[in-house]
Protein backbone atom coordinates (compact mmCIF):
# COMPACT_ATOMS: atom_id res chain seq x y z
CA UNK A 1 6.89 2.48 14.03
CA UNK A 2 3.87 4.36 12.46
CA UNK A 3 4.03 8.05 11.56
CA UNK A 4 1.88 9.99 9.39
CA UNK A 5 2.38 13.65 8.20
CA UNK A 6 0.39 16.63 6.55
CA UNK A 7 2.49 18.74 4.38
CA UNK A 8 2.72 21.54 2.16
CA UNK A 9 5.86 20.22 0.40
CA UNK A 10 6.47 17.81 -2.23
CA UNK A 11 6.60 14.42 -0.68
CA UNK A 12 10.14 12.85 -1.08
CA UNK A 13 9.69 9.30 -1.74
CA UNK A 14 13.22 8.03 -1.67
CA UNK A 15 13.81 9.97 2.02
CA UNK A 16 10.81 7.75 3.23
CA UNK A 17 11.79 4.45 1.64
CA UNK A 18 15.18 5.20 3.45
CA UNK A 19 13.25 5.02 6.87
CA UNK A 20 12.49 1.45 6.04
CA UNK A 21 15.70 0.18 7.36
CA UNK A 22 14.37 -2.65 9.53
CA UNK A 23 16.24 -6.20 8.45
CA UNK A 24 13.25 -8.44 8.86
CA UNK A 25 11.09 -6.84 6.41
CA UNK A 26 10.39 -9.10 3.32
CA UNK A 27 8.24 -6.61 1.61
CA UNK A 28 7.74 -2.92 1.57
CA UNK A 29 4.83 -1.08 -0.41
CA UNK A 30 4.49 2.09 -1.77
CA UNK A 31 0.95 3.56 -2.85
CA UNK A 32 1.58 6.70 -4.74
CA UNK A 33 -1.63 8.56 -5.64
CA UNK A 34 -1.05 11.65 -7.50
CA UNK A 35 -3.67 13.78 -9.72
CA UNK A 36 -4.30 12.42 -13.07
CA UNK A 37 -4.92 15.45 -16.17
CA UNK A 38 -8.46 14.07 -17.05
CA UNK A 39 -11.43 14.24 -15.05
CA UNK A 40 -15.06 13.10 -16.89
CA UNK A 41 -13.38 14.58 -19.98
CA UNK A 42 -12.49 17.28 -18.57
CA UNK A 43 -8.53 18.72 -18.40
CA UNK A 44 -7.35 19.19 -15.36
CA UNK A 45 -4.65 21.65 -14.17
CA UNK A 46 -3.69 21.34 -10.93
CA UNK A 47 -5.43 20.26 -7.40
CA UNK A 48 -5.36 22.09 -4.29
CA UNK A 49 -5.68 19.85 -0.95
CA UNK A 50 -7.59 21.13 2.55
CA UNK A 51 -7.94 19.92 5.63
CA UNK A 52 -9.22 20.14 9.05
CA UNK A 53 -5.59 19.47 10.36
CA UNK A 54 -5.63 18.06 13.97
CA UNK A 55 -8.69 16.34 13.01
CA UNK A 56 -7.06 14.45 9.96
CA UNK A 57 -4.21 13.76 11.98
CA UNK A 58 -6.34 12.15 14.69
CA UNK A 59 -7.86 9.90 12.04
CA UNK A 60 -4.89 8.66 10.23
CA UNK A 61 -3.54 7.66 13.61
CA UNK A 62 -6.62 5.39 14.36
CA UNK A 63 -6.27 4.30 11.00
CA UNK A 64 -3.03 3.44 11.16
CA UNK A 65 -3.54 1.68 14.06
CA UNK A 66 -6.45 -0.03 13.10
CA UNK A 67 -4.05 -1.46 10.52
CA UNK A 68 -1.58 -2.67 12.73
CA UNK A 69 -3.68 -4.31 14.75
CA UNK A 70 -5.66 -6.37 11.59
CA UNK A 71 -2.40 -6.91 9.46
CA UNK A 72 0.99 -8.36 10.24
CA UNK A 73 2.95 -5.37 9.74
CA UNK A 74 6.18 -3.90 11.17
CA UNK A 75 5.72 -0.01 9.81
CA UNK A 76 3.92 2.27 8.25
CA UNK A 77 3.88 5.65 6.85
CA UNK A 78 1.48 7.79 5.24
CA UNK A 79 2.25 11.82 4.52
CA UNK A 80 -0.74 13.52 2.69
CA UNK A 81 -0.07 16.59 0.74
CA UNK A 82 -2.12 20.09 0.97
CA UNK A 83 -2.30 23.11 -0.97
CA UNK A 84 -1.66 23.25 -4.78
CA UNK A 85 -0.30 19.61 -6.49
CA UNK A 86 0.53 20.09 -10.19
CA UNK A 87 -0.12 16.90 -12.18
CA UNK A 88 1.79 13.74 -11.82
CA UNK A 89 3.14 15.02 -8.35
CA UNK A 90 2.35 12.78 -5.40
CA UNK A 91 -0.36 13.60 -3.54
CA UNK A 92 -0.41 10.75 -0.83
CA UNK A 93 2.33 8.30 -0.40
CA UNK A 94 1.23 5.04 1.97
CA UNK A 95 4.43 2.93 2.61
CA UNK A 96 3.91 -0.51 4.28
CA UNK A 97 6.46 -2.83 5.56
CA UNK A 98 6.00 -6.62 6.99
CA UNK A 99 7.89 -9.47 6.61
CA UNK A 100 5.90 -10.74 4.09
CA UNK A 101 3.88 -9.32 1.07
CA UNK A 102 0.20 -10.55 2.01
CA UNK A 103 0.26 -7.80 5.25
CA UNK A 104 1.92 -5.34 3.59
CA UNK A 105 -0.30 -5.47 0.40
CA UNK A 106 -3.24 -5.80 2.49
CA UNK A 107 -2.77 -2.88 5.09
CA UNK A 108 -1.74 -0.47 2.46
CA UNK A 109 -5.19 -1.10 0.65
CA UNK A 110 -7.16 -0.78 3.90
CA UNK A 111 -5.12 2.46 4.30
CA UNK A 112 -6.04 4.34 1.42
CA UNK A 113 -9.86 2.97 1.83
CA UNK A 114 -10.03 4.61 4.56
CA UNK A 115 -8.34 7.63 4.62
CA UNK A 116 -10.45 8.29 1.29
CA UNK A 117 -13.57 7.39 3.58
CA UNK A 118 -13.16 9.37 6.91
CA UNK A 119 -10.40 11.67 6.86
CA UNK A 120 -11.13 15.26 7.01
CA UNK A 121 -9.32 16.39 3.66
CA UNK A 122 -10.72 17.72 0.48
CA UNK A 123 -10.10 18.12 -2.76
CA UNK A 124 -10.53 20.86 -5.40
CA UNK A 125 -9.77 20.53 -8.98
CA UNK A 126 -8.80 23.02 -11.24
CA UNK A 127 -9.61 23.66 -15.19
CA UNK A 128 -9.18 25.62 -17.70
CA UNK A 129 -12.71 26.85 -17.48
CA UNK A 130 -13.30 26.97 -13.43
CA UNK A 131 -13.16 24.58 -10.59
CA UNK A 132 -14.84 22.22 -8.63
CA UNK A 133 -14.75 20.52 -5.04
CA UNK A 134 -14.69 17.21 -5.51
CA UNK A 135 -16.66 14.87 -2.84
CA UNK A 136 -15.36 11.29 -1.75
């Protein structure tokens, strides 16, 4: 099963670790990115996320399935935050399951590569003294 979501609300980890139910997984992964307070020296506040929305969603399918088809894995989900995400909030969760670790650890990399590489969604950090969009 692979699903993939854009939302405005905070991501609830536990609720999609729960989806993970199926008995022959060996190993599920979790990537949690989440904005960090420094940037080049610089405090930061907050992010805000956009994105070109049915584009994004086009590409994390391919992705996903991209993944499937080069890993050994059993499901995967990846839900992408947008709008304003404070510090230390999660930004992107990736969960991976398999039966074992290699796939799992594997797909979940190539996941985040690319969804950092092609996927419509940008990025503005906020500071004290301005912001800035941030590219890659």
């Amino acid at each position: 099963m692979m699903r993939c979501t854009l939302q405005y609300e905070p991501i609830d980890v536990d609720a999609l670790l729960a989806q993970c139910t199926n008995p022959s997984d060996g190993a599920v992964v979790c990537f949690i990115g989440r904005p960090r307070n420094i940037d080049n020296g610089r405090e930061v506040l907050y992010l805000e996320y956009e994105a070109h929305q049915s584009m994004a969603m086009k590409e994390l399918n391919t992705i996903m399935r991209k993944a499937s088809e080069q890993f050994t894995i059993n499901d995967c989900i990846v839900v992408h935050r947008l709008g304003r995400v404070d510090i230390g909030q999660a930004s992107v969760v990736i969960i991976v399951t398999a039966m074992h670790r290699k796939g799992a650890f594997n797909a979940s990399q190539f996941i985040i590569d690319e969804l950092k590489k092609s996927v419509p969604i940008w990025k503005k950090e906020y500071f004290n003294d301005g912001s800035q969009w941030k590219s890659g």
